[in-house]
Protein backbone atom coordinates (compact mmCIF):
# COMPACT_ATOMS: atom_id res chain seq x y z
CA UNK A 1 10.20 -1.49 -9.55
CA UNK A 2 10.86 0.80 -7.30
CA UNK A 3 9.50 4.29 -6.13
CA UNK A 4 10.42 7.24 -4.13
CA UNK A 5 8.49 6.03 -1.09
CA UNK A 6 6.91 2.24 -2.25
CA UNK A 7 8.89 -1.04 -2.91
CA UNK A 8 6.52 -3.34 -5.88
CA UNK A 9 6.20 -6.98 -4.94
CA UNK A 10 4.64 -9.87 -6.88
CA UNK A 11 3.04 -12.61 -5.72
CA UNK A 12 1.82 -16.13 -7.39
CA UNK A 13 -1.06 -17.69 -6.02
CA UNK A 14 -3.91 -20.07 -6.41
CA UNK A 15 -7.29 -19.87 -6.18
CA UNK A 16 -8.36 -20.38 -2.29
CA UNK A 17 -5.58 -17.30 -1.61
CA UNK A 18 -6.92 -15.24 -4.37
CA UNK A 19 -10.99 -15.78 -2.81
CA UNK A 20 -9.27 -14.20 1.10
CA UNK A 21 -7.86 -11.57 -0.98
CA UNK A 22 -10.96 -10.57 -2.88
CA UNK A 23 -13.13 -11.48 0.47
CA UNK A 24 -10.30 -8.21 1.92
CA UNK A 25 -11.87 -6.25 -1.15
CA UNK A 26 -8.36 -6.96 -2.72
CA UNK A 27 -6.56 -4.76 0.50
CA UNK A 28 -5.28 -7.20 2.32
CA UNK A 29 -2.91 -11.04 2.65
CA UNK A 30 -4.85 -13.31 4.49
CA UNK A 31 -2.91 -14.63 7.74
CA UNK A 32 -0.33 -17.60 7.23
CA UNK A 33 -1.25 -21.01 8.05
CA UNK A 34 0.90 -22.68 10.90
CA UNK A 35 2.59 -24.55 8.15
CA UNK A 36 3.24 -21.36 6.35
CA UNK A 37 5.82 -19.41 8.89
CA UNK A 38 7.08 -16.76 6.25
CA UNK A 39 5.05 -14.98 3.85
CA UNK A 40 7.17 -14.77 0.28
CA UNK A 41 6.42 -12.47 -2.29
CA UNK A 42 8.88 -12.43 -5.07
CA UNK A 43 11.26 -9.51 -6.29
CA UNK A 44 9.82 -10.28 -10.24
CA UNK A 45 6.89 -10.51 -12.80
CA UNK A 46 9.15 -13.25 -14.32
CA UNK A 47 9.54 -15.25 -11.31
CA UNK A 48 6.00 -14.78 -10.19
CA UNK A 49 4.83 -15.63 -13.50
CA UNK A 50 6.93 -19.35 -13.41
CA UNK A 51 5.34 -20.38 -10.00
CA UNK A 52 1.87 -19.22 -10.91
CA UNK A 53 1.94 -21.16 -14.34
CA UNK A 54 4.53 -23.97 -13.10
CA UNK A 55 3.34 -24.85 -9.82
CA UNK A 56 -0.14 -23.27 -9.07
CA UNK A 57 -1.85 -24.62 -12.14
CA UNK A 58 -0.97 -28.54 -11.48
CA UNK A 59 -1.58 -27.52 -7.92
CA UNK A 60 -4.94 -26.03 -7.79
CA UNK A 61 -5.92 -25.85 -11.68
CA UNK A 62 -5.25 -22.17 -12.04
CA UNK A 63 -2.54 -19.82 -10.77
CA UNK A 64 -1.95 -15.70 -10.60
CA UNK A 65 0.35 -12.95 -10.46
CA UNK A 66 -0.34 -10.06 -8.35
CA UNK A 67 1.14 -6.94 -8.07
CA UNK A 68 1.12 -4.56 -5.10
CA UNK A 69 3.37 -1.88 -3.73
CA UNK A 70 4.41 -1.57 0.10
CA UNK A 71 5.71 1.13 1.70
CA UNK A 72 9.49 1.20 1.37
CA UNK A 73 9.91 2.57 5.02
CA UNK A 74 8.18 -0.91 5.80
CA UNK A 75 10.08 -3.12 3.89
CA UNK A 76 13.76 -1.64 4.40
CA UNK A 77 13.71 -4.13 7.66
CA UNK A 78 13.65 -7.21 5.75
CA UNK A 79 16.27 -8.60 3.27
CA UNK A 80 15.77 -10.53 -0.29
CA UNK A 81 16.86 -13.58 -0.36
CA UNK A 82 18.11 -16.27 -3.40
CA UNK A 83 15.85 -19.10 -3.73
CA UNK A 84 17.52 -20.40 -7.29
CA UNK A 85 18.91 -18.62 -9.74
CA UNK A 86 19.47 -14.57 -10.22
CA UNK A 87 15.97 -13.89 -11.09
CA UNK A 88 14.39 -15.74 -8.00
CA UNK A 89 14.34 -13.38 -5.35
CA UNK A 90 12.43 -13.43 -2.49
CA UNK A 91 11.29 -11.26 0.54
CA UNK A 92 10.80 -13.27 3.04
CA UNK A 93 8.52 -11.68 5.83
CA UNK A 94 7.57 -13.44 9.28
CA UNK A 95 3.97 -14.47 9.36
CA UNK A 96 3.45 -12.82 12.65
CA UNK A 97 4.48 -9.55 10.20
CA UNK A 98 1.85 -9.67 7.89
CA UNK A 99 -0.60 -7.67 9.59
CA UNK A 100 1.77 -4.78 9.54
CA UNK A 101 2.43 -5.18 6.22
CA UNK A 102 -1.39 -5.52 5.28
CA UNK A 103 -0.98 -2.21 7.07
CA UNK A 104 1.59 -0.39 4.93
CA UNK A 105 -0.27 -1.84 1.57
CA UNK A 106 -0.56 1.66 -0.92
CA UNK A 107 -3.15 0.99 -2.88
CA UNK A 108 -4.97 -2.42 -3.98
CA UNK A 109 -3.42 -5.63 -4.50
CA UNK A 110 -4.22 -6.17 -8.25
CA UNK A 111 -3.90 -9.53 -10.84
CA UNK A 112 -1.41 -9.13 -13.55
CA UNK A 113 -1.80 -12.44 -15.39
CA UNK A 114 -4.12 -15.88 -15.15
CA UNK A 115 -3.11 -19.24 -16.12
CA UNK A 116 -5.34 -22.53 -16.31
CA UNK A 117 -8.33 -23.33 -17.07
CA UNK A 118 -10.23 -21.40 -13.69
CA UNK A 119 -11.41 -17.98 -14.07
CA UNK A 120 -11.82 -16.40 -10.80
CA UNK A 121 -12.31 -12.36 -11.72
């Protein structure tokens, strides 16, 4: 969804990302590992929904969707990418980035949906 002046992004994640989120008082990504270069969230509740439920849960034991919106202004520098089919869409954002988008966050990153057998909220 879009907005006048905000872009929505999902993202899936497990439970160690979702306890730096909460620790940020749900404002803020936690920094990438060096592993992690790019920080993806997805275009999609659909998408976000498969990876939270497909790949978090056997991962971790529990996955999430969040929802937050960024300020379009902000994201209009990076492109979406195809990782699949049409609905998996991707921003893909350079880790050294994130801090300026934790910056241009409106609002709270929130959970949309839970899978597994974990409740963490």
């Amino acid at each position: 969804m879009y907005t006048d002046e905000t872009v929505t992004l999902y993202r899936p994640i497990g439970p160690a990302e979702l306890a730096l989120v909460r620790q940020s008082g749900f404002k803020q990504w936690p920094p990438r590992l060096p592993e992690q270069p790019i920080f993806y969230p997805v275009t999609n509740e659909q998408y976000a929904i498969q990876i939270a439920r497909d790949w978090n849960v056997p991962e971790s034991g529990s996955g999430f969707v969040t929802i937050f919106q960024v300020k379009k202004e902000f994201m209009s520098r990076y492109q979406i990418h195809s990782a699949g089919g049409a609905e998996h869409k991707e921003w893909w954002i350079p880790a050294e980035d994130l801090a300026e988008l934790n910056k241009n966050i409106v609002g709270l990153i929130e959970i949309i949906h839970q899978f597994g057998d974990k409740h963490f909220y």
